[in-house]
Protein backbone atom coordinates (compact mmCIF):
# COMPACT_ATOMS: atom_id res chain seq x y z
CA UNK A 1 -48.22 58.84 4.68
CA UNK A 2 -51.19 57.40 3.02
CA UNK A 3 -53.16 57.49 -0.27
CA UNK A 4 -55.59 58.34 2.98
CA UNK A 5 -53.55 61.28 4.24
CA UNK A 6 -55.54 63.83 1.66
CA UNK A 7 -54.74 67.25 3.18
CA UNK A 8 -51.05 66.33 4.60
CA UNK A 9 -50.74 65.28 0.66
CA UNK A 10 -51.69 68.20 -0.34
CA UNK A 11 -49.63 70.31 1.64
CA UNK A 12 -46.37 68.63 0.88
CA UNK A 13 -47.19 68.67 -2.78
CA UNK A 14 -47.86 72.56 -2.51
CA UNK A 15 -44.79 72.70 -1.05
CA UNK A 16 -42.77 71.06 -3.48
CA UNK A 17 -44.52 72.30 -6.48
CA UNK A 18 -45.27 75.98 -5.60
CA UNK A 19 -45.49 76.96 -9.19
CA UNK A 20 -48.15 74.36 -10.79
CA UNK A 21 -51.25 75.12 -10.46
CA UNK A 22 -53.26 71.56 -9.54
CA UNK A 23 -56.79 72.45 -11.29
CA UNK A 24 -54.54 71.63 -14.60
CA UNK A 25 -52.13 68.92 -13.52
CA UNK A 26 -53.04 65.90 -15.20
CA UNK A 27 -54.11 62.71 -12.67
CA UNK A 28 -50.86 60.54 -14.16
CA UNK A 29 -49.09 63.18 -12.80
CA UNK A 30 -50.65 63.62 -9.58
CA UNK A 31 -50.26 59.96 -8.69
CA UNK A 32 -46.28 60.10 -9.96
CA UNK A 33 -45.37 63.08 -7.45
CA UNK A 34 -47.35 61.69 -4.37
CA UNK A 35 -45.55 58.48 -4.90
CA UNK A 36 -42.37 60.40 -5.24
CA UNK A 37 -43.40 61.96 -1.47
CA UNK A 38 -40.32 61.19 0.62
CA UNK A 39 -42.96 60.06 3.67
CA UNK A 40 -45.22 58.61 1.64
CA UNK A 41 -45.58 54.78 1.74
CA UNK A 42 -48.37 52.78 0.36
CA UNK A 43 -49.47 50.51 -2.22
CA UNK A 44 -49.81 52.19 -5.47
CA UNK A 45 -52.44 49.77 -6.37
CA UNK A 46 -54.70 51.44 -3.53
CA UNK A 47 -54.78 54.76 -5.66
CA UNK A 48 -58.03 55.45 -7.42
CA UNK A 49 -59.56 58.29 -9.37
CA UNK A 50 -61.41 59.25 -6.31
CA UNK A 51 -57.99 59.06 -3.95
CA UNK A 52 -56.29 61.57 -6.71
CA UNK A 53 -59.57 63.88 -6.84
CA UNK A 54 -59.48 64.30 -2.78
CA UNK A 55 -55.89 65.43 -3.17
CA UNK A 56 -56.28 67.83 -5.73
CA UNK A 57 -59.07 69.62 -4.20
CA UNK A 58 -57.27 69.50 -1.34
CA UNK A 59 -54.40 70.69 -2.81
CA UNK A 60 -56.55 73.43 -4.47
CA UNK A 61 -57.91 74.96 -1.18
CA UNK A 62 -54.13 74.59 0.19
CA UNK A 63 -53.24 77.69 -2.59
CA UNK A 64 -56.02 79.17 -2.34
């Protein structure tokens, strides 16, 4: 998985973190549990504020 891979991101994070609720989680955050993803794999340096918007609103229609 992929800084790319928005929505499977999203899902997995869900997932793992059923009680946060991502319109508060703070973006340092965000990029420390994607990276934590067991299938995710890419360069950290690839992640941008963009990248970690996409996968909380992503993440935000995934609960809602």
């Amino acid at each position: 998985m992929r800084w790319t891979d928005s929505l499977e991101i999203a899902i997995q994070l869900a997932d793992a973190h059923p009680d946060i609720d991502p319109r508060t989680l703070r973006f340092t955050d965000l990029r420390e549990w994607v990276m934590a993803l067991p299938e995710f794999d890419d360069d950290p340096a690839h992640c941008g504020e963009k990248i970690l918007e996409a996968i909380q609103m992503a993440w935000i229609e995934e609960v809602a």
